[in-house]
C-alpha atoms as a PDB file:
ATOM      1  CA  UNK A   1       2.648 -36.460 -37.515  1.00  0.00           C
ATOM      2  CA  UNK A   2       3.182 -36.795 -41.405  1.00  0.00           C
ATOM      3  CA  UNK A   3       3.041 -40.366 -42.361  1.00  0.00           C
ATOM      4  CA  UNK A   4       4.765 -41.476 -45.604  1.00  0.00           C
ATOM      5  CA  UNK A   5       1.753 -42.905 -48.327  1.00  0.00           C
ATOM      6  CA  UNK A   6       3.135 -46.590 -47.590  1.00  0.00           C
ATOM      7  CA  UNK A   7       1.696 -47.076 -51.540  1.00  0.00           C
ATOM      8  CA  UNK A   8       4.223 -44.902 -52.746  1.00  0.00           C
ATOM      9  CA  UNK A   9       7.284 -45.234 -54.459  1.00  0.00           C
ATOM     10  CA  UNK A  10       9.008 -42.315 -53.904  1.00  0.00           C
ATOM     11  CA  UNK A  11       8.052 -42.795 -49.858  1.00  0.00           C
ATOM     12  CA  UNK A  12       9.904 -46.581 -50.019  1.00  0.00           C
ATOM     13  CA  UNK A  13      12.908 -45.428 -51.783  1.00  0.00           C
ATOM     14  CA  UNK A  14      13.023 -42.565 -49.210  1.00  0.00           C
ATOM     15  CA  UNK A  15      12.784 -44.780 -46.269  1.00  0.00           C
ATOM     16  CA  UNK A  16      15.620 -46.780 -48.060  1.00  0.00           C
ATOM     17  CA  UNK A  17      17.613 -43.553 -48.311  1.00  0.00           C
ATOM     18  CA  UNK A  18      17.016 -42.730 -44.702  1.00  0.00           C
ATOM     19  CA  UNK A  19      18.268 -46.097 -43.553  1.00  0.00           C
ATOM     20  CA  UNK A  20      21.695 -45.750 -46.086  1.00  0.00           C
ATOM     21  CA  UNK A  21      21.759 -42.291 -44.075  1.00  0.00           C
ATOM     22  CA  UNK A  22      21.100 -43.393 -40.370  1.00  0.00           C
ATOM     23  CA  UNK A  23      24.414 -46.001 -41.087  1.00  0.00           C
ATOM     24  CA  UNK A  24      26.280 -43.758 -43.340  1.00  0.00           C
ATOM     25  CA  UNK A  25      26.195 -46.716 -45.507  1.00  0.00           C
ATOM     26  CA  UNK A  26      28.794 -44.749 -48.113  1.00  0.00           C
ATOM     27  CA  UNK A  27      31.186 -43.925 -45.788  1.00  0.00           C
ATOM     28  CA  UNK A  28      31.518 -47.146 -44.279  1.00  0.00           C
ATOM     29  CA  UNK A  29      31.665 -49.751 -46.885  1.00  0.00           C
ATOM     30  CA  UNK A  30      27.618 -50.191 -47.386  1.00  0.00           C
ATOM     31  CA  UNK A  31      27.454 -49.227 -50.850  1.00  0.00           C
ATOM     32  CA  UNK A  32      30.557 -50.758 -52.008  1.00  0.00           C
ATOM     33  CA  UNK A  33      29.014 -52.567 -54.781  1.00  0.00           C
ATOM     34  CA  UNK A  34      30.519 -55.503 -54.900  1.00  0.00           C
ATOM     35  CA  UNK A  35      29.572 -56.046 -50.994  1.00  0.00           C
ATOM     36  CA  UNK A  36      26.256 -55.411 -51.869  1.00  0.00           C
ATOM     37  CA  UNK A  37      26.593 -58.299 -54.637  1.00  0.00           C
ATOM     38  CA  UNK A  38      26.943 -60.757 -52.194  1.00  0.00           C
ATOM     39  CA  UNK A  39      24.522 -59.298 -49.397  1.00  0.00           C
ATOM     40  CA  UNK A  40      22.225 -59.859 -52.492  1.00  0.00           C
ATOM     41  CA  UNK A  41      23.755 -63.409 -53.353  1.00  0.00           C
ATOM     42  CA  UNK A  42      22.510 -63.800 -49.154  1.00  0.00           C
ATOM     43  CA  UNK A  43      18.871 -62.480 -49.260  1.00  0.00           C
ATOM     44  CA  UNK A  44      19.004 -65.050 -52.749  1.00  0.00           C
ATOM     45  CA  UNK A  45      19.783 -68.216 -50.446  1.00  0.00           C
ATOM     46  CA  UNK A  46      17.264 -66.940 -47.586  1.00  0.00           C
ATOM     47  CA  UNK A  47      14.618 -66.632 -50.532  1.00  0.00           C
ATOM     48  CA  UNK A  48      15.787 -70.263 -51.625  1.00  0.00           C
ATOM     49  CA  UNK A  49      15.293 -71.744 -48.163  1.00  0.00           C
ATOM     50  CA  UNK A  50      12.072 -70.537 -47.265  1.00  0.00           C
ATOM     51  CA  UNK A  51      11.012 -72.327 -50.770  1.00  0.00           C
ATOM     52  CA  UNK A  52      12.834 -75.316 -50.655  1.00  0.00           C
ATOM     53  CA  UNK A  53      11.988 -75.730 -47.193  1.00  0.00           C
ATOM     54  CA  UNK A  54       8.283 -75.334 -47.361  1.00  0.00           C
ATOM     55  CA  UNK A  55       8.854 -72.486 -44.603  1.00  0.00           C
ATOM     56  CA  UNK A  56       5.698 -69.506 -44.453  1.00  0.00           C
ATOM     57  CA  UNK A  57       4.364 -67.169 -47.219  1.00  0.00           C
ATOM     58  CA  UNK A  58       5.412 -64.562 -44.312  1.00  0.00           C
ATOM     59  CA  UNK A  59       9.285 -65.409 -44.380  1.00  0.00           C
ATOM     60  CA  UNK A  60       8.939 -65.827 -47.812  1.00  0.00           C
ATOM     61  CA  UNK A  61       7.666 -62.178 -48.086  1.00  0.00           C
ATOM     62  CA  UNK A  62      10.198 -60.783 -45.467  1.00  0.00           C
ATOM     63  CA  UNK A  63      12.952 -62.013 -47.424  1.00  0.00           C
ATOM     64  CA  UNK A  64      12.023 -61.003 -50.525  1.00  0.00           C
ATOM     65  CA  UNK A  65      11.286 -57.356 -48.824  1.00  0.00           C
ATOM     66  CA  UNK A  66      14.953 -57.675 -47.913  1.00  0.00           C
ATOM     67  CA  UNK A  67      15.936 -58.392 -51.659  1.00  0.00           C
ATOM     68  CA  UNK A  68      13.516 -55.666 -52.480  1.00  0.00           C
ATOM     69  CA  UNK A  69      15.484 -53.021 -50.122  1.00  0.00           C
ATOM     70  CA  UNK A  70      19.260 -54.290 -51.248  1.00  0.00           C
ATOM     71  CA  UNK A  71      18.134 -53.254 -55.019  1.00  0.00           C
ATOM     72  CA  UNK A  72      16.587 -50.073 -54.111  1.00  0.00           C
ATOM     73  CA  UNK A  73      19.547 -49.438 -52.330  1.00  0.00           C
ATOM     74  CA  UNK A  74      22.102 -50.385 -54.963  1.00  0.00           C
ATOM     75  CA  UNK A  75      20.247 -47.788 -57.153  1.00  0.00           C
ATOM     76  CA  UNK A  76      21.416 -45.489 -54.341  1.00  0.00           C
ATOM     77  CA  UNK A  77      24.524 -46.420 -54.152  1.00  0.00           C
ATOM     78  CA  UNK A  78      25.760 -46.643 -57.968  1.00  0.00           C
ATOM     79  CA  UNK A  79      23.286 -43.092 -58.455  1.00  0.00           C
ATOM     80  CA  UNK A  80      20.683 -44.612 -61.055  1.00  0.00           C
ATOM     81  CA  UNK A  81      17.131 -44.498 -60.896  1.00  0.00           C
ATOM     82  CA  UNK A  82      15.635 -47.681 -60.153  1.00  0.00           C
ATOM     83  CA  UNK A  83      12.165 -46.827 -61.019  1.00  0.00           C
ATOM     84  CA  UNK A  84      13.710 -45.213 -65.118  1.00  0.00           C
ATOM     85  CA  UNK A  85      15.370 -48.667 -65.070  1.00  0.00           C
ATOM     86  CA  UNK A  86      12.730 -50.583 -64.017  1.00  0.00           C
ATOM     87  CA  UNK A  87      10.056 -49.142 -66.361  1.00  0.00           C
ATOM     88  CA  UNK A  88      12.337 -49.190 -69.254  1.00  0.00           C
ATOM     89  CA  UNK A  89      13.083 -52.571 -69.245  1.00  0.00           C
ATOM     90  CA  UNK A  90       9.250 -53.445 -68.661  1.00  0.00           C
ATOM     91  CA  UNK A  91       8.768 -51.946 -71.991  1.00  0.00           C
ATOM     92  CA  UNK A  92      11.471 -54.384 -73.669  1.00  0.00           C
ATOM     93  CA  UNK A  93       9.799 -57.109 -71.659  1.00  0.00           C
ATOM     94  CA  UNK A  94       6.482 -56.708 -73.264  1.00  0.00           C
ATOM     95  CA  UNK A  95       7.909 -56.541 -76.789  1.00  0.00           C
ATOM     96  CA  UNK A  96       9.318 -59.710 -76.194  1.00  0.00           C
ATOM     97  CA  UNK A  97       7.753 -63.494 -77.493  1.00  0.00           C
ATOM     98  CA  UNK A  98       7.543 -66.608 -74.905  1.00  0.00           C
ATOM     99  CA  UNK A  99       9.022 -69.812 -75.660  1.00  0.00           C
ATOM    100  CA  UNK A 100       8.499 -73.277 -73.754  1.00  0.00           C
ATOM    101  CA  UNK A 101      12.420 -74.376 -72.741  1.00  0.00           C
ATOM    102  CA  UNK A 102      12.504 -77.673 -71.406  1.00  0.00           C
ATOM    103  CA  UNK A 103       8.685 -77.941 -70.056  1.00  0.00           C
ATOM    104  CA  UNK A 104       8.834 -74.290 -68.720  1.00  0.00           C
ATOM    105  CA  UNK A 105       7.777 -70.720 -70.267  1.00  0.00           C
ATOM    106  CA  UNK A 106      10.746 -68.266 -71.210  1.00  0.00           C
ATOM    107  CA  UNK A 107      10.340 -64.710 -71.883  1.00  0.00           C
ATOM    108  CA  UNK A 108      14.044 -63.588 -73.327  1.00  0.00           C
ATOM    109  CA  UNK A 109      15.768 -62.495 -76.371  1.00  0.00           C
ATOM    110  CA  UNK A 110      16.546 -66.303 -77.293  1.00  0.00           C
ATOM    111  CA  UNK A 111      19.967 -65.393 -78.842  1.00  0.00           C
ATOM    112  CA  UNK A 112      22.088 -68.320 -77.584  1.00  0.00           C
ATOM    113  CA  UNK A 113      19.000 -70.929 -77.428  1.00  0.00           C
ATOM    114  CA  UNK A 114      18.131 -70.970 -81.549  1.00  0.00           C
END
């Protein structure tokens, strides 16, 4: 049996593609990207609870594995590559200076907070 390098990348965002294929997710609605918005907007609340609620570091981690899958998958569904994305912002991210906002560090572009 050929198991997938679970420290890979390319093996998660397969397994993410297999599971959009398995529920032909873009025939039925599942990549409809506005429905994926608020499946996001979900997993958000989920990730809120298990905070705000003191609940496990494992919930904590399965939801945010769920986040993790609904924004691979949305890089499915609207055909861009997460991983480009990701890395290219990381580069604008480490050009960037931190600020202290109201007792709390901010890394941003500080436009609207001169």
């Amino acid at each position: 049996m050929n198991t997938p390098d679970r420290n890979s990348w390319d093996a998660m965002l397969a397994a993410v593609q297999a599971f959009h294929d398995k529920h032909d997710f873009r025939n039925t609605g599942g990549e409809e990207l506005n429905y994926r918005v608020a499946l996001m907007v979900e997993e958000l609340g989920e990730i809120s609870s298990c905070v705000t609620k003191g609940k496990s570091t494992a919930a904590l981690a399965e939801e945010v594995a769920d986040l993790l899958i609904l924004l691979m998958g949305t890089g499915i569904a609207a055909d861009f590559d997460l991983k480009q994305a990701f890395w290219a912002k990381m580069d604008k991210l480490m050009q960037r200076e931190a600020r202290m906002v109201n007792g709390r560090i901010r890394v941003s572009e500080f436009r609207d907070m001169e």
